[in-house]
PDB file of N, CA and C in Angstrom:
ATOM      1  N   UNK A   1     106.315  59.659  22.681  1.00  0.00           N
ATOM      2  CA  UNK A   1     107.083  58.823  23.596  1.00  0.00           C
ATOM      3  C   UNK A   1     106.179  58.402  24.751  1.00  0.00           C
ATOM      4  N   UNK A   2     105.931  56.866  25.039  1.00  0.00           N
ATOM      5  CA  UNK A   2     105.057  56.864  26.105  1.00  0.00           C
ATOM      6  C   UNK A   2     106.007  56.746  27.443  1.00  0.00           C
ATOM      7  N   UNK A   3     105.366  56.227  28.463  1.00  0.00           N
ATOM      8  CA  UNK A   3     105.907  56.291  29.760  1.00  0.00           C
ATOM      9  C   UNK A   3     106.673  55.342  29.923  1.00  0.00           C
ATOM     10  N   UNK A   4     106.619  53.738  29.385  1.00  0.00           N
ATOM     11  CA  UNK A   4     107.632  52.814  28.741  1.00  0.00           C
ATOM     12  C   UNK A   4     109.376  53.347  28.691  1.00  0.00           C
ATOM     13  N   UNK A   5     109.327  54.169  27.750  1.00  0.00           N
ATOM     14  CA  UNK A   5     110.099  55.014  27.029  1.00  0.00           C
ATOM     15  C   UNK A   5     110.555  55.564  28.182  1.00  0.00           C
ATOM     16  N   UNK A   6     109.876  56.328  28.588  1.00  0.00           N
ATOM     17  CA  UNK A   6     110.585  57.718  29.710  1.00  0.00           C
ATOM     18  C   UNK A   6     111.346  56.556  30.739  1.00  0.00           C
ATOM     19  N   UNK A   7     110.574  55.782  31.325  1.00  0.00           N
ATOM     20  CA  UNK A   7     111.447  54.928  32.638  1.00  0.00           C
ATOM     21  C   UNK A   7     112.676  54.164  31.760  1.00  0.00           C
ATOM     22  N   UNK A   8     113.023  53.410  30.802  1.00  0.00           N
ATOM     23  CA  UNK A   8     113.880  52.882  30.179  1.00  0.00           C
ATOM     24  C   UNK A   8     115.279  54.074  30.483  1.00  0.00           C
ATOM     25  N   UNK A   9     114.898  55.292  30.152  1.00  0.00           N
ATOM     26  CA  UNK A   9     116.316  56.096  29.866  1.00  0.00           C
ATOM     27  C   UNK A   9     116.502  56.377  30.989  1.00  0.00           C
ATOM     28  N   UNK A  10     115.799  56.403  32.246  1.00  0.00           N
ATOM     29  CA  UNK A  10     116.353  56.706  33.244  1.00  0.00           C
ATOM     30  C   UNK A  10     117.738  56.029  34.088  1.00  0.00           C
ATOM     31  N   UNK A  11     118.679  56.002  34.442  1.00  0.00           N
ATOM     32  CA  UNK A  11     119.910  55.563  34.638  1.00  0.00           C
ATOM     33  C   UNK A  11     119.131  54.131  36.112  1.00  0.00           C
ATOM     34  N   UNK A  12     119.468  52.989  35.648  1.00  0.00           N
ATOM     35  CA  UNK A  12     119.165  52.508  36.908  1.00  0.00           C
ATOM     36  C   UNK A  12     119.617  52.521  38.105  1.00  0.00           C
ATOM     37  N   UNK A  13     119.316  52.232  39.208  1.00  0.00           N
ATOM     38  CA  UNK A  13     120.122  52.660  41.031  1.00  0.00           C
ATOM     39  C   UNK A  13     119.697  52.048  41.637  1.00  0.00           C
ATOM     40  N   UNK A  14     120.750  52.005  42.688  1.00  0.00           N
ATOM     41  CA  UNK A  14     120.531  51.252  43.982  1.00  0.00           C
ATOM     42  C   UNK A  14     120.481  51.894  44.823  1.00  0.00           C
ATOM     43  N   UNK A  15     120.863  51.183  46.501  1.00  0.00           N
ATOM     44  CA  UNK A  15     121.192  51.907  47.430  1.00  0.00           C
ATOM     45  C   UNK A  15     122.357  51.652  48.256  1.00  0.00           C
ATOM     46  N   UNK A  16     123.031  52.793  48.516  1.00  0.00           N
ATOM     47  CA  UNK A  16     124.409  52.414  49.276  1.00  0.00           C
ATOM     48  C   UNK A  16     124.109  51.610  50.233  1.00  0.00           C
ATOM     49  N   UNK A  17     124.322  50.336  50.420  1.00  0.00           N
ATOM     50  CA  UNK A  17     123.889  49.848  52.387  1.00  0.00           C
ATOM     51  C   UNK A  17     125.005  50.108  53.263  1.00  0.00           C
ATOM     52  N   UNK A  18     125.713  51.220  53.301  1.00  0.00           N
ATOM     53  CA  UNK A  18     126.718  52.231  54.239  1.00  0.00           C
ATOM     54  C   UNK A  18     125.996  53.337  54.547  1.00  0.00           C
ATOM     55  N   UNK A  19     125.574  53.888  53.563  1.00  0.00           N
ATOM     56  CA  UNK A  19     125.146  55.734  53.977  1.00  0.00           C
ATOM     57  C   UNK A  19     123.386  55.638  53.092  1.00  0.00           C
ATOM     58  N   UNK A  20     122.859  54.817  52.483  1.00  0.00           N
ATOM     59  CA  UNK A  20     121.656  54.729  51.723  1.00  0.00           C
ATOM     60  C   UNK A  20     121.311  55.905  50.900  1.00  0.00           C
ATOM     61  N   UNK A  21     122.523  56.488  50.505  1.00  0.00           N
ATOM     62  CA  UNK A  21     122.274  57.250  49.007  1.00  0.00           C
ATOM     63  C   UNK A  21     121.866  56.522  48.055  1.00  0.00           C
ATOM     64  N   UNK A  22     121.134  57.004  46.842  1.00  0.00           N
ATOM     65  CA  UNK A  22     120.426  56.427  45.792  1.00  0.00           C
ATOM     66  C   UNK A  22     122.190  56.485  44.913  1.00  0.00           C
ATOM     67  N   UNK A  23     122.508  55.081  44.235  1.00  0.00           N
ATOM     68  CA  UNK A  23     123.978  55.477  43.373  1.00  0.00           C
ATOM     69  C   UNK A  23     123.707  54.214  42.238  1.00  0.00           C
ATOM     70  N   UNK A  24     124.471  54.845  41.050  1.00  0.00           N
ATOM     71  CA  UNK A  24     124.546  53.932  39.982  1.00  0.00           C
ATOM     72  C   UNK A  24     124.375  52.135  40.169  1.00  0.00           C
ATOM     73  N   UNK A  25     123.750  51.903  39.752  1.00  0.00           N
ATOM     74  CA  UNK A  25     124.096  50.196  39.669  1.00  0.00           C
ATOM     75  C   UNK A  25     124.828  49.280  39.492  1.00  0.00           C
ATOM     76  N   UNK A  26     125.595  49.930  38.943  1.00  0.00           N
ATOM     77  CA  UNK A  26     126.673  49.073  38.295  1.00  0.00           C
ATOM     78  C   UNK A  26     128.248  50.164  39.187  1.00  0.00           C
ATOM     79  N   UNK A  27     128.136  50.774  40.145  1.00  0.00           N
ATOM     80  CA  UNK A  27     129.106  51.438  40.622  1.00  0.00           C
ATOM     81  C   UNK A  27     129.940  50.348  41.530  1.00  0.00           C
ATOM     82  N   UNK A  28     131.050  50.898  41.552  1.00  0.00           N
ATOM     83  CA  UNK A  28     132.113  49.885  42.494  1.00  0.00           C
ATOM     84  C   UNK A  28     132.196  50.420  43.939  1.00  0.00           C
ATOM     85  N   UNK A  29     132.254  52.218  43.597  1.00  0.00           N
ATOM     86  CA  UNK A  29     131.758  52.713  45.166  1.00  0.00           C
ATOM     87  C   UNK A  29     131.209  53.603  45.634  1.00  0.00           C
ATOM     88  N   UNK A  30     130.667  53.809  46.030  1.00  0.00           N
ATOM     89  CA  UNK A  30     129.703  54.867  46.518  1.00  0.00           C
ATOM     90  C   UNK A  30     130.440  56.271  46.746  1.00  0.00           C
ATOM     91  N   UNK A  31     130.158  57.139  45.295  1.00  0.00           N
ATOM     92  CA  UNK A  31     130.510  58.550  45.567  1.00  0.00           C
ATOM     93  C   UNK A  31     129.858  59.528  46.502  1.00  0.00           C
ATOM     94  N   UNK A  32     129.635  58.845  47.620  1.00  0.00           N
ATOM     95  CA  UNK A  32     128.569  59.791  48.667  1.00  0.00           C
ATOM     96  C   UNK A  32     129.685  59.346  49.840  1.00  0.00           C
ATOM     97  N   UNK A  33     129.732  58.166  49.480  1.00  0.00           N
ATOM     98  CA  UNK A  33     130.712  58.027  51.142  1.00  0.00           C
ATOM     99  C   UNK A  33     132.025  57.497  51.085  1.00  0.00           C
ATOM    100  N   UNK A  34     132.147  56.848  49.397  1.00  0.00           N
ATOM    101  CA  UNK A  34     133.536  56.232  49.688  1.00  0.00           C
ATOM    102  C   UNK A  34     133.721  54.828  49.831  1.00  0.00           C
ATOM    103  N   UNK A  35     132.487  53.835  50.326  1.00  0.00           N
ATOM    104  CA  UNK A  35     132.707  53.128  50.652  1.00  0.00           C
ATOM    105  C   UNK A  35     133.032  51.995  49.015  1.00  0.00           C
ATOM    106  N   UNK A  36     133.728  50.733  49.745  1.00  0.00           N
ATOM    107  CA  UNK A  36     133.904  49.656  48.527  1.00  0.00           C
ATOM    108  C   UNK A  36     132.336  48.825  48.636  1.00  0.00           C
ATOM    109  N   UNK A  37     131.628  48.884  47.336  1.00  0.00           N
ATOM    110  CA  UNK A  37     130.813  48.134  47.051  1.00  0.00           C
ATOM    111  C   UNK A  37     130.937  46.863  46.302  1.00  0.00           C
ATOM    112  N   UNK A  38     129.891  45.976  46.791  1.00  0.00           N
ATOM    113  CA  UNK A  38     130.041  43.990  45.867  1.00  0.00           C
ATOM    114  C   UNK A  38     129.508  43.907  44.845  1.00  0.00           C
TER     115      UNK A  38
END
């Protein structure tokens, strides 16, 4: 498996711009603070 490989499976993320936890990409809201994300 090269390094290609390894970054692909990693879940992609963003950042909350409320509290700047690292959270899913595709999330609606930030399970760190609650807030509604766009």
């Amino acid at each position: 498996m090269g390094s290609q490989d390894f970054r692909e499976a990693i879940p992609r993320k963003r950042k909350c711009k409320f509290c700047g936890r690292r959270i899913p990409e595709d999330a609606k809201y930030c399970p760190y603070c609650g807030k509604r994300l766009k």
